[in-house]
N, C-alpha and C. Protein backbone atom coordinates (compact mmCIF):
# COMPACT_ATOMS: atom_id res chain seq x y z
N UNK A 1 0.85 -1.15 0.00
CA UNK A 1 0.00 0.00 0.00
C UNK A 1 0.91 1.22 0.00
N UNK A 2 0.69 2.03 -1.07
CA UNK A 2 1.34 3.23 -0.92
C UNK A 2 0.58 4.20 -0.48
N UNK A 3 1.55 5.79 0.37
CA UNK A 3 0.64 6.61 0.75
C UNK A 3 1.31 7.82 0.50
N UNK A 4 0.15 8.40 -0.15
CA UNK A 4 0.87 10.16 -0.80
C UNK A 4 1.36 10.59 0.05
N UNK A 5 1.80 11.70 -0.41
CA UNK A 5 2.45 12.66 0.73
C UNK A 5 0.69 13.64 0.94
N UNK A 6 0.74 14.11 2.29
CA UNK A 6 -0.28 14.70 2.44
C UNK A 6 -0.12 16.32 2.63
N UNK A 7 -0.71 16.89 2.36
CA UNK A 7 -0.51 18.71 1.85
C UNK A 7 -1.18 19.15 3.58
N UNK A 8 -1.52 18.43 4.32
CA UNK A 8 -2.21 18.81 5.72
C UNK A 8 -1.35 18.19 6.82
N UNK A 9 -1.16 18.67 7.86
CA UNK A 9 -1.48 17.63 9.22
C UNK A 9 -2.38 16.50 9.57
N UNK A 10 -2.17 15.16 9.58
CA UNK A 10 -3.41 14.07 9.86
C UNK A 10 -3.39 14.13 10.84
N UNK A 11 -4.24 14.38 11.49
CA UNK A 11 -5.03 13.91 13.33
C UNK A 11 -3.72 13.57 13.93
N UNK A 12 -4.10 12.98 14.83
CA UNK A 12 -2.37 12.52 15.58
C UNK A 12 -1.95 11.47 15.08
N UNK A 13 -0.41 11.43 15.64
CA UNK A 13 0.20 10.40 15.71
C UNK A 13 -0.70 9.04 16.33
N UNK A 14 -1.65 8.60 16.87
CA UNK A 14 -1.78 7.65 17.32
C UNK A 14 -3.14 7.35 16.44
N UNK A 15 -3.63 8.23 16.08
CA UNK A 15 -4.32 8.17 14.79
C UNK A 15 -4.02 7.42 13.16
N UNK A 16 -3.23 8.20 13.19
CA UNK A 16 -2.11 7.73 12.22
C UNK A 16 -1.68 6.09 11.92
N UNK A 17 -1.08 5.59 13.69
CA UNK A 17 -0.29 4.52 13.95
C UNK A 17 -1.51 3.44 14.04
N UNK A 18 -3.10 3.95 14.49
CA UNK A 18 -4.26 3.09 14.32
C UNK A 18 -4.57 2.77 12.99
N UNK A 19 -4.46 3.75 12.71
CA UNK A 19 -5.35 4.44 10.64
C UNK A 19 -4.06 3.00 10.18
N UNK A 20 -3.21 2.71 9.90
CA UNK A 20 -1.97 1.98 9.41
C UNK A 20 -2.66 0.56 9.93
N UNK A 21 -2.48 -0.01 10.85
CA UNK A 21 -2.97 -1.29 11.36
C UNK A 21 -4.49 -1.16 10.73
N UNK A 22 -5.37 -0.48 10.91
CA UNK A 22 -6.76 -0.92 10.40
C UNK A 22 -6.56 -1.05 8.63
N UNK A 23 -6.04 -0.43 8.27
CA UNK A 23 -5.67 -1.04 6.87
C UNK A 23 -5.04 -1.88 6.41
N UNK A 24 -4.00 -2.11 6.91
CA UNK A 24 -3.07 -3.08 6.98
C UNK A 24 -4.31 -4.63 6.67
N UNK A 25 -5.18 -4.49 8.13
CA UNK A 25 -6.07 -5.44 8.36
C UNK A 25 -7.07 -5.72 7.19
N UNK A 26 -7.47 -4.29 7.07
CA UNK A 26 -8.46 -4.25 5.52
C UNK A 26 -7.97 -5.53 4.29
N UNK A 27 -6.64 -4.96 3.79
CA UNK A 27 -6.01 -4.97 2.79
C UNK A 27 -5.53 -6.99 3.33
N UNK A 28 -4.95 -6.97 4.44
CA UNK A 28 -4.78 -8.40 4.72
C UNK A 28 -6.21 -9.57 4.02
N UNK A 29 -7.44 -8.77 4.78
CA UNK A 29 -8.65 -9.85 5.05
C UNK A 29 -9.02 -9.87 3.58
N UNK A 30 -8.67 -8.66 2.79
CA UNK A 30 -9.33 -8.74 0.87
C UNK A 30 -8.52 -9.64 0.33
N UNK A 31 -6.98 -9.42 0.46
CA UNK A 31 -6.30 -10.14 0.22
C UNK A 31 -6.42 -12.15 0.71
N UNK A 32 -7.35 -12.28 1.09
CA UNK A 32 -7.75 -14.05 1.54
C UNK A 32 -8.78 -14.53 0.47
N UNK A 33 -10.02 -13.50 0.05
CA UNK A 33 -10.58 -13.51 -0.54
C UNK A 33 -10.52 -14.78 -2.00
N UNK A 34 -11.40 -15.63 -1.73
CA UNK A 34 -11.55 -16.25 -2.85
C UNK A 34 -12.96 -16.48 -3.41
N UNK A 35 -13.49 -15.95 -4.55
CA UNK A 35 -15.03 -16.02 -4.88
C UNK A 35 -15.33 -17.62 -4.95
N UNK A 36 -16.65 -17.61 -5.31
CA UNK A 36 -16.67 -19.35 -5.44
C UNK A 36 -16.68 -19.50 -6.93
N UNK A 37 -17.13 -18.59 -8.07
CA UNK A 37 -16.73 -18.26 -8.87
C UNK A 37 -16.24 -16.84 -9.75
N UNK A 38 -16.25 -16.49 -11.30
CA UNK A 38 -16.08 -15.34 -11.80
C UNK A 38 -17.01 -14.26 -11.79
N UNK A 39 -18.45 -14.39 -11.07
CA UNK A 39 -19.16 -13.35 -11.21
C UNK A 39 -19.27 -12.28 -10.45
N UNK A 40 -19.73 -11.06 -10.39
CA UNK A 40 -19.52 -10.46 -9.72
C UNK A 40 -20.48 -9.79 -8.75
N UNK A 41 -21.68 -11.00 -8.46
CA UNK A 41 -22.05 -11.84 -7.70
C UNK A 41 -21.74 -12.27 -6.38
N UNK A 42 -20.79 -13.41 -6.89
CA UNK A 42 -19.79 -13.86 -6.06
C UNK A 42 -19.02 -13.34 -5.35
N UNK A 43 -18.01 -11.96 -6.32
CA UNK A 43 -17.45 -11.80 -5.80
C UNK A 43 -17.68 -10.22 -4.36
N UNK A 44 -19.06 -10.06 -4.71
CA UNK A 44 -19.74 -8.94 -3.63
C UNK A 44 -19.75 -9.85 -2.30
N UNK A 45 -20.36 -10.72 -2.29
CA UNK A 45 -20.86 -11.73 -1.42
C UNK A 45 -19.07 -11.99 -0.61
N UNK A 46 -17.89 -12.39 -1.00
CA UNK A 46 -16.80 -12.62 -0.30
C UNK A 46 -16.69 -11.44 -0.22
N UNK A 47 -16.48 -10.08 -0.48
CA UNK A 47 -16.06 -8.39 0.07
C UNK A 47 -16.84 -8.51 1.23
N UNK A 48 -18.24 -8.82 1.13
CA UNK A 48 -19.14 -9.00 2.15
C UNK A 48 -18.41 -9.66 3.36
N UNK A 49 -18.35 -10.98 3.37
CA UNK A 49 -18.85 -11.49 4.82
C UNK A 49 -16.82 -11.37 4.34
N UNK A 50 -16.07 -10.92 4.18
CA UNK A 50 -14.51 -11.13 4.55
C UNK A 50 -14.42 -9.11 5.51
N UNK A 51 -15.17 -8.25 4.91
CA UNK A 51 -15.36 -7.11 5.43
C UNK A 51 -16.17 -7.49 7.05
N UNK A 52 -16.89 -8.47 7.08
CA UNK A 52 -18.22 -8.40 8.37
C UNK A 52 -17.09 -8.90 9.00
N UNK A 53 -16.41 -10.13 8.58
CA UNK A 53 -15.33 -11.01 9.68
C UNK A 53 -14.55 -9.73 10.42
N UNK A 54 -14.34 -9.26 9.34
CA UNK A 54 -13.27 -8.12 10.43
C UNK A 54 -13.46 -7.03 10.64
N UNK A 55 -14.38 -6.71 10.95
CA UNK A 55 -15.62 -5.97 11.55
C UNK A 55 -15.87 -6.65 13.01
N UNK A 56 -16.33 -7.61 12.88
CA UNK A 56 -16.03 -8.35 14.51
C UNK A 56 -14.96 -8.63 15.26
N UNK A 57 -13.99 -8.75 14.72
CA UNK A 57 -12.55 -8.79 15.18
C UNK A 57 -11.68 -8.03 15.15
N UNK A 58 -12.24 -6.69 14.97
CA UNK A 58 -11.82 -5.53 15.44
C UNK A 58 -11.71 -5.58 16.95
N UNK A 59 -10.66 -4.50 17.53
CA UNK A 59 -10.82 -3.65 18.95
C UNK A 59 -11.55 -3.11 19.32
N UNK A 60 -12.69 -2.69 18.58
CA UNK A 60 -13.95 -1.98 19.01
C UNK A 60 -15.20 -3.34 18.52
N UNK A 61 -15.03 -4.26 17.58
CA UNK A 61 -16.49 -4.91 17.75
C UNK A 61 -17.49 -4.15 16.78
N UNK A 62 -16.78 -3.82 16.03
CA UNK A 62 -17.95 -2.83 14.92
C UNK A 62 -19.42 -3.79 14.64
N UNK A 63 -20.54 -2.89 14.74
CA UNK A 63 -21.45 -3.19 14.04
C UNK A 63 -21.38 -3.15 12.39
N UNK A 64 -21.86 -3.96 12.17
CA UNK A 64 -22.25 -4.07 10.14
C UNK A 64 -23.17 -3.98 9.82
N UNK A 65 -23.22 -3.02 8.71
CA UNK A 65 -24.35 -3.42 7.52
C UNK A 65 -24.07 -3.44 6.31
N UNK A 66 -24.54 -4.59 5.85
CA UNK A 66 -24.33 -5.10 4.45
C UNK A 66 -24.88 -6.42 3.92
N UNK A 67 -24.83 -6.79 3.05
CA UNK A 67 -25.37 -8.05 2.48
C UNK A 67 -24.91 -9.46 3.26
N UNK A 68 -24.01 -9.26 4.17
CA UNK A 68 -23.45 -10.38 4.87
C UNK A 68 -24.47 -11.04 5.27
N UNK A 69 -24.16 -12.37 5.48
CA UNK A 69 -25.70 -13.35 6.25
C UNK A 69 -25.55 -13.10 7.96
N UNK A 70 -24.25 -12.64 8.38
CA UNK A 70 -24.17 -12.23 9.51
C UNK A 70 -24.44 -10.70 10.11
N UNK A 71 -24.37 -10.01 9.18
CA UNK A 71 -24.67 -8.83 8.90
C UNK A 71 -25.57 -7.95 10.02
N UNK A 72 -25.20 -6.96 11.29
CA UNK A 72 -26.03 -6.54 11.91
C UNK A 72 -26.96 -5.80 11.97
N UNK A 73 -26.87 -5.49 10.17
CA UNK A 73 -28.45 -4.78 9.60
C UNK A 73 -28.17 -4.97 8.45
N UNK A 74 -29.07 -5.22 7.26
CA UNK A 74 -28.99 -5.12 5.85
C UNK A 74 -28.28 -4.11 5.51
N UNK A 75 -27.66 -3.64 3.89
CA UNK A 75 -26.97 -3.03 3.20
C UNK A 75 -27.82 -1.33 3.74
N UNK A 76 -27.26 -0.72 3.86
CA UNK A 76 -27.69 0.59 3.91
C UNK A 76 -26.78 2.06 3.83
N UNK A 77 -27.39 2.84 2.34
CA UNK A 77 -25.98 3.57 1.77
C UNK A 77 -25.24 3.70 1.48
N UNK A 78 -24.22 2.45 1.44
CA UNK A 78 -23.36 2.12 0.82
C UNK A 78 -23.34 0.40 0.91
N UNK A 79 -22.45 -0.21 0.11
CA UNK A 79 -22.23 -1.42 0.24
C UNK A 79 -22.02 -1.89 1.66
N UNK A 80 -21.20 -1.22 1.87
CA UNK A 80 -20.45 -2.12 3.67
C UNK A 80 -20.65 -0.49 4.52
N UNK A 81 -20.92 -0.56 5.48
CA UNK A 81 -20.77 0.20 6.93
C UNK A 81 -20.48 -0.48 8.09
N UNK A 82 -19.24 0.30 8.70
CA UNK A 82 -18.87 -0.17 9.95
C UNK A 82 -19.26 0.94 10.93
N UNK A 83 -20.08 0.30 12.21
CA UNK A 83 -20.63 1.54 12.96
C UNK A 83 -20.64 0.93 14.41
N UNK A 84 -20.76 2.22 14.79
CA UNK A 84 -21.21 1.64 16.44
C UNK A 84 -22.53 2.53 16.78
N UNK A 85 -23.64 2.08 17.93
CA UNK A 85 -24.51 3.00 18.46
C UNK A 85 -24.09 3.17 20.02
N UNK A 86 -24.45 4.78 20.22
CA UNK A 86 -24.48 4.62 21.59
C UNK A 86 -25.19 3.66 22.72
N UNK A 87 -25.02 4.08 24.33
CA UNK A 87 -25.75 3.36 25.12
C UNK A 87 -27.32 3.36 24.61
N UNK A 88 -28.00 4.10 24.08
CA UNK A 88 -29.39 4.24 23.79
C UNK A 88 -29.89 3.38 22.47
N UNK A 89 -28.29 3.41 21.82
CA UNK A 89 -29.02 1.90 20.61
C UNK A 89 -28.96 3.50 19.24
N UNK A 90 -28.92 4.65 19.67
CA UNK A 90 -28.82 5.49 18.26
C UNK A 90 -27.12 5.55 17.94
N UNK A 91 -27.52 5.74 16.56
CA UNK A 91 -26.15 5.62 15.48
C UNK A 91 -25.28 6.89 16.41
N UNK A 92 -24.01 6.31 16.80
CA UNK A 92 -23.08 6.88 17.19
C UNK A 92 -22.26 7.45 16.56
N UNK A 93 -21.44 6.49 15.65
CA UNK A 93 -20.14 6.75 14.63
C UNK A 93 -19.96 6.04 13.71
N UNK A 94 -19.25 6.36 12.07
CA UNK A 94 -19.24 5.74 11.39
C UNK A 94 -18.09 5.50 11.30
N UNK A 95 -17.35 4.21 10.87
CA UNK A 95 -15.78 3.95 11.16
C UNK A 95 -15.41 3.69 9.40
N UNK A 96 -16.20 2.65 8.47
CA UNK A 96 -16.00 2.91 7.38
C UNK A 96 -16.93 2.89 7.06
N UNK A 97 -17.01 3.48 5.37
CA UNK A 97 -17.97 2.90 4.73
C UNK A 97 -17.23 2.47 2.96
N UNK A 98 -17.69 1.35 2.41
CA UNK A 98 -17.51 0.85 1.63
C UNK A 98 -18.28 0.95 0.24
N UNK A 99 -17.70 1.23 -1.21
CA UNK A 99 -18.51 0.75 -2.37
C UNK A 99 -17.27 -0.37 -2.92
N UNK A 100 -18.37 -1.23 -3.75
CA UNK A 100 -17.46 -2.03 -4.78
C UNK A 100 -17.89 -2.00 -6.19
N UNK A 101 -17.49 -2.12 -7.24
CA UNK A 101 -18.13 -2.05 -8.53
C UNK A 101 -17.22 -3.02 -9.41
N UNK A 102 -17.91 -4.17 -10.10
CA UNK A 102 -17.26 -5.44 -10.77
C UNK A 102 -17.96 -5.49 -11.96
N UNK A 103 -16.78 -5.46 -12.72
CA UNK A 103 -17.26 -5.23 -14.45
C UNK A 103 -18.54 -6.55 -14.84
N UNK A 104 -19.46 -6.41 -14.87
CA UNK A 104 -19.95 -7.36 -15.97
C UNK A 104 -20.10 -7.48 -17.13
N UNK A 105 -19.75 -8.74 -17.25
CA UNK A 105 -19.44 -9.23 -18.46
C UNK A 105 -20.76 -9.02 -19.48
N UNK A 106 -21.74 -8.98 -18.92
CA UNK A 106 -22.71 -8.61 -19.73
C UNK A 106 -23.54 -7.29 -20.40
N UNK A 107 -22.66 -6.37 -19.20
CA UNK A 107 -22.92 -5.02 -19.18
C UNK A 107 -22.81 -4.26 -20.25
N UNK A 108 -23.40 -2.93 -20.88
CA UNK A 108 -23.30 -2.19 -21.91
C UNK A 108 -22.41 -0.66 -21.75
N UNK A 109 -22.59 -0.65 -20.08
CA UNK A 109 -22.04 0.33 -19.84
C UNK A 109 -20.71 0.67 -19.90
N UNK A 110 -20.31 1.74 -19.43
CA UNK A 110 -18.85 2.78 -19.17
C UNK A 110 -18.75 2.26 -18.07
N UNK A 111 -17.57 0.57 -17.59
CA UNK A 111 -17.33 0.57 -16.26
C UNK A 111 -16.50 1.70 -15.51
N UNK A 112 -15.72 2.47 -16.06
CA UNK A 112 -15.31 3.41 -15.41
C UNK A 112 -16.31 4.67 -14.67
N UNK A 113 -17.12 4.69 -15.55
CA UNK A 113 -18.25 5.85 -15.18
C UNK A 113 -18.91 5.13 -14.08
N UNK A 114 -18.98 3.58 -14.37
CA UNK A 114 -19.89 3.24 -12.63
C UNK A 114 -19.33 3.07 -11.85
N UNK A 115 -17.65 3.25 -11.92
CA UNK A 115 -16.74 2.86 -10.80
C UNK A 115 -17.09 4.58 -9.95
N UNK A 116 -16.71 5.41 -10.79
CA UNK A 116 -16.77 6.89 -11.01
C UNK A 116 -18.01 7.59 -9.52
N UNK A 117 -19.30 6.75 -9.98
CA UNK A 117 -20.56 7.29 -9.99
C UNK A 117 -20.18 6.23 -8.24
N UNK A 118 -20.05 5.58 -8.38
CA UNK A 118 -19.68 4.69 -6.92
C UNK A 118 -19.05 5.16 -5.96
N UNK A 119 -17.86 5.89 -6.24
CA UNK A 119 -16.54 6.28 -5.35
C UNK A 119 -17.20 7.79 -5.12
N UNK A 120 -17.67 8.36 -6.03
CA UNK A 120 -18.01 9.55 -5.12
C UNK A 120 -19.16 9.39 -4.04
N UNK A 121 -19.79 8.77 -4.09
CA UNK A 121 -20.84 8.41 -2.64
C UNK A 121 -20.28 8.29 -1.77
N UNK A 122 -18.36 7.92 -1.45
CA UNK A 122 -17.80 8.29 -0.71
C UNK A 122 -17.52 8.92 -0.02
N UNK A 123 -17.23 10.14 -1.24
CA UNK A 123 -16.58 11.54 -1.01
C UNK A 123 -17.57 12.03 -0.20
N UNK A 124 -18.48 12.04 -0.85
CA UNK A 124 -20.02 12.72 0.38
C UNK A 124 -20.12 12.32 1.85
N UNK A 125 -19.39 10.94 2.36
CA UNK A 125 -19.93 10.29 3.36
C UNK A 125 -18.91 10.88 4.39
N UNK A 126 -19.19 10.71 5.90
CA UNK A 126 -18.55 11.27 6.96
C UNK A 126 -17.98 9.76 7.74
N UNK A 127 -17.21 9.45 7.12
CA UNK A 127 -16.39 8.23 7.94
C UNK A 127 -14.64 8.26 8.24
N UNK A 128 -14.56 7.69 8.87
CA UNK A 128 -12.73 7.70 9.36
C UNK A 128 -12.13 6.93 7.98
N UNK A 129 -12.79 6.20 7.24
CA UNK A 129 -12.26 5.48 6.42
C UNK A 129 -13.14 5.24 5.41
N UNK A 130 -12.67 5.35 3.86
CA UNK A 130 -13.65 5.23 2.59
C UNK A 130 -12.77 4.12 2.20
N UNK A 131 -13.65 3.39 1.47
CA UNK A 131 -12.73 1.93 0.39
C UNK A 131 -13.46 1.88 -0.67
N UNK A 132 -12.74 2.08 -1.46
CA UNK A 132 -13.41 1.27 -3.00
C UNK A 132 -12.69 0.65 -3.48
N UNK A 133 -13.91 -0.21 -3.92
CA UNK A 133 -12.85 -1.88 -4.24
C UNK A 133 -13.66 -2.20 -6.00
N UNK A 134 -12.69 -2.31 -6.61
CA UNK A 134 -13.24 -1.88 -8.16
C UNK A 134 -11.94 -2.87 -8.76
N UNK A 135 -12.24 -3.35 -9.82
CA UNK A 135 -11.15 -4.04 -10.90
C UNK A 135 -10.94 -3.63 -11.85
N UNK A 136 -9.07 -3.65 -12.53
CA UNK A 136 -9.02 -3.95 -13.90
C UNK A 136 -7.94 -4.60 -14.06
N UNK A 137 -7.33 -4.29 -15.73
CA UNK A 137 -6.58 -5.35 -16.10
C UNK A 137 -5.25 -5.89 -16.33
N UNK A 138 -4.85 -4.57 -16.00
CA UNK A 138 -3.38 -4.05 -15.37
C UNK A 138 -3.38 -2.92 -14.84
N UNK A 139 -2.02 -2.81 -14.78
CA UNK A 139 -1.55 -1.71 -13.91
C UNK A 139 -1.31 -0.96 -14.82
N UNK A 140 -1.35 -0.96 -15.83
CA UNK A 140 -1.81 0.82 -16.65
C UNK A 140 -3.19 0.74 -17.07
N UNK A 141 -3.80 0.42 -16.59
CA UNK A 141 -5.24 0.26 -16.49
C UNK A 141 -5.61 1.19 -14.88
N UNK A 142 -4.90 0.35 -13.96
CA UNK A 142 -5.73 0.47 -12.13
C UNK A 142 -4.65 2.13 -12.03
N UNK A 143 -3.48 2.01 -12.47
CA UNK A 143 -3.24 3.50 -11.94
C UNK A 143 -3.58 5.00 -12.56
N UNK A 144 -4.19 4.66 -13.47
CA UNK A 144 -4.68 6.27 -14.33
C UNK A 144 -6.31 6.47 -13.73
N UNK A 145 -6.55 5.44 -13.27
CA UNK A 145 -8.39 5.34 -13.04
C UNK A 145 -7.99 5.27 -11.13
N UNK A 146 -6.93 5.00 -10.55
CA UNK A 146 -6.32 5.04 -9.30
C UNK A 146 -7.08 7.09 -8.98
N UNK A 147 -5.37 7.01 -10.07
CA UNK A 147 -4.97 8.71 -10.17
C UNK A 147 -6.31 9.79 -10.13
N UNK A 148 -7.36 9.21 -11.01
CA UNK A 148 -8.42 10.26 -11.26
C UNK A 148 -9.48 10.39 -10.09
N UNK A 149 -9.56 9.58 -9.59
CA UNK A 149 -10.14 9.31 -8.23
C UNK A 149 -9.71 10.25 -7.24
N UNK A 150 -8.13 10.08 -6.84
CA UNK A 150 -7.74 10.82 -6.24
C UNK A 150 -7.61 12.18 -6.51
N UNK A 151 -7.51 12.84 -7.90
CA UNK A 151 -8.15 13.97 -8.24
C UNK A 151 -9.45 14.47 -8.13
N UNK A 152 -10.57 13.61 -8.37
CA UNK A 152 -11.61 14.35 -7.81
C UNK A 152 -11.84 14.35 -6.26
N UNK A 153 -10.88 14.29 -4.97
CA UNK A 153 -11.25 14.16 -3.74
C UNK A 153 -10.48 15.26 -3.95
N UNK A 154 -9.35 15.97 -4.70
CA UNK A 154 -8.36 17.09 -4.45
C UNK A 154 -9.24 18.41 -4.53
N UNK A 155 -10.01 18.04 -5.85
CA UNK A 155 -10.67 19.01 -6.16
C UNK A 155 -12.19 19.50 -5.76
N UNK A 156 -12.51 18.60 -4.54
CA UNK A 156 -13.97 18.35 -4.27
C UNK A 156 -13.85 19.73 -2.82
N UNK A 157 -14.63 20.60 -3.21
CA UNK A 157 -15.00 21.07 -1.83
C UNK A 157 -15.33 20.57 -0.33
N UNK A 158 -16.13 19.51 -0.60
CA UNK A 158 -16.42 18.74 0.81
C UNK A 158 -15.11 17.79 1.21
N UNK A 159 -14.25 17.89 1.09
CA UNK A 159 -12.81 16.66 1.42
C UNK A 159 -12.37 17.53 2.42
N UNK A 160 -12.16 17.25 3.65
CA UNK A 160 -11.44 17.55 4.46
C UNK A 160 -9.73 17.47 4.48
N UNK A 161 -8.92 17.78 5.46
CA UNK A 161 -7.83 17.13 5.48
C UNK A 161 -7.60 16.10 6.38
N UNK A 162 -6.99 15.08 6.27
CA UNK A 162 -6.75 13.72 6.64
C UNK A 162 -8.23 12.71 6.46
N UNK A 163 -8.84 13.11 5.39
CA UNK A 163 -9.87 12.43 4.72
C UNK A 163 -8.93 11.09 3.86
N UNK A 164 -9.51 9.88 4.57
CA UNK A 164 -8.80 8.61 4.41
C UNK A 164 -8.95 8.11 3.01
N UNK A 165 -8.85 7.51 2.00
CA UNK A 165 -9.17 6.69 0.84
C UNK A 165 -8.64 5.70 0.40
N UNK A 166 -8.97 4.58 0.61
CA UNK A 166 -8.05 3.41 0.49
C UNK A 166 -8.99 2.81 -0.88
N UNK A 167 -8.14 1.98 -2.07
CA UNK A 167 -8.19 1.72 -3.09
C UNK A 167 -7.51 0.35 -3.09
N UNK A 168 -8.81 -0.63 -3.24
CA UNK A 168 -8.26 -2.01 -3.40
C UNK A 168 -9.03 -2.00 -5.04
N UNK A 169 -7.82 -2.79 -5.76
CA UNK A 169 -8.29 -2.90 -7.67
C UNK A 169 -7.88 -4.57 -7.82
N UNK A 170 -8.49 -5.37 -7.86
CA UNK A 170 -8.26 -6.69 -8.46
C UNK A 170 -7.80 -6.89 -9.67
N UNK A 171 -6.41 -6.98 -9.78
CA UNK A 171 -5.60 -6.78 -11.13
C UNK A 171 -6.15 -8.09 -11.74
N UNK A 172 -6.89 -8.25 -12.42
CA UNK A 172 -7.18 -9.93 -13.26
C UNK A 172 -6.16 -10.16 -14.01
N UNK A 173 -4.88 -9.47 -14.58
CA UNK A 173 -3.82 -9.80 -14.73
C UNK A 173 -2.98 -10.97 -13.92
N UNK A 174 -2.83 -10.54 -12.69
CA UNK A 174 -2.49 -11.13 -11.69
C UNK A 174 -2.82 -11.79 -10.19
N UNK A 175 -4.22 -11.69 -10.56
CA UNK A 175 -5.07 -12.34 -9.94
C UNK A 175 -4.67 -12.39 -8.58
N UNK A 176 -4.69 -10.55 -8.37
CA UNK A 176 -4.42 -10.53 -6.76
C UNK A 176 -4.61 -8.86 -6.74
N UNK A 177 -4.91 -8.19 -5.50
CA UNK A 177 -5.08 -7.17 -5.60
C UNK A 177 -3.93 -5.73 -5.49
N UNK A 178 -4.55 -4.81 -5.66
CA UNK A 178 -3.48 -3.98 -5.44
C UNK A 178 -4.07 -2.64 -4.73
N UNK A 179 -3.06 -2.22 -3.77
CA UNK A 179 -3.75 -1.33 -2.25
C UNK A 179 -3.35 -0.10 -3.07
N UNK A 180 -3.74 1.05 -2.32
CA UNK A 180 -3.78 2.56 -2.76
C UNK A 180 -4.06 3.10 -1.73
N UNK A 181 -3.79 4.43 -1.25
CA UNK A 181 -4.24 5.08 -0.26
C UNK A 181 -3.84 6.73 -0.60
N UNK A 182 -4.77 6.97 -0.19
CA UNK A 182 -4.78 8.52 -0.76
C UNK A 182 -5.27 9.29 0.96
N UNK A 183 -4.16 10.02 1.52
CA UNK A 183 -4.84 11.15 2.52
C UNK A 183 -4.81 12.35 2.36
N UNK A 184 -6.02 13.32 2.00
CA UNK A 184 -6.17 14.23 1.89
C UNK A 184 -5.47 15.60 2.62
């Protein structure tokens, strides 16, 4: 995982030294990932319950929502949310939130435009951590569509500084993924 240089101060140091291990972890648990087959289907369903696993085995015990069968509420606003509620049971904090977008093979569309139209639902959202998890077919493919991403968070009014963005791309080249991280 590489990480830009950042044009701000990020939160603290222990922020920082957390923000590193929770990705680390991210990027570990995607990296296990095996669909049961090529669809992309399948492969929502393993982002799913490999995101819920470690979501529970976190230091905090995150609540989930998402398509997982374990899932502590259905999908809501984005693909994956990691949250906690206060003592009263209302939404406390959001820790991540997740999109994924997987080319189909049957599709007519601009997968870039739905990767596009995906990752900014991000940008809008108020979490410690954004992921989009999107494929292509090399690496002069995943880093120009990497790059533009991270340009529209440069250029977006609502981006804070030390606004997180982590970028997992399933190189089908190499049939393994590749990390990104962008801090604002």
């Amino acid at each position: 995982m590489t990480e830009s240089p950042t044009p701000h101060p990020v939160k603290s140091a222990t922020f920082n030294e957390k923000a590193k291990i929770v990705e680390n972890d991210i990027a570990n648990a995607l990296s296990q990932i095996d669909p049961e087959d090529d669809n992309p289907a399948s492969w929502t369903k393993a982002v799913n319950e490999i995101l819920q696993k470690t979501a529970k085995e976190s230091d905090r015990n995150y609540l989930a929502a998402s398509k997982a069968k374990d899932a502590n509420n259905s999908e809501w606003l984005y693909d994956f949310v990691w949250y906690d509620n206060n003592d009263n049971g209302d939404l406390n904090d959001v820790f991540l939130i997740a999109e994924s977008e997987w080319k189909n093979p049957l599709g007519n569309g601009d997968y870039a435009e739905d990767v596009q139209y995906d990752f900014e639902k991000l940008i809008v959202g108020r979490a410690e951590y954004r992921l989009m998890i999107f494929e292509g077919n090399d690496m002069a493919e995943i880093n120009p569509n990497v790059g533009q991403m991270m340009n529209v968070v440069k250029r977006c009014k609502l981006t804070k500084p030390g606004d997180r963005y982590m970028f997992a791309v399933w190189n089908t080249q190499v049939n393994d993924f590749h990390f990104d991280l962008y801090v604002a």
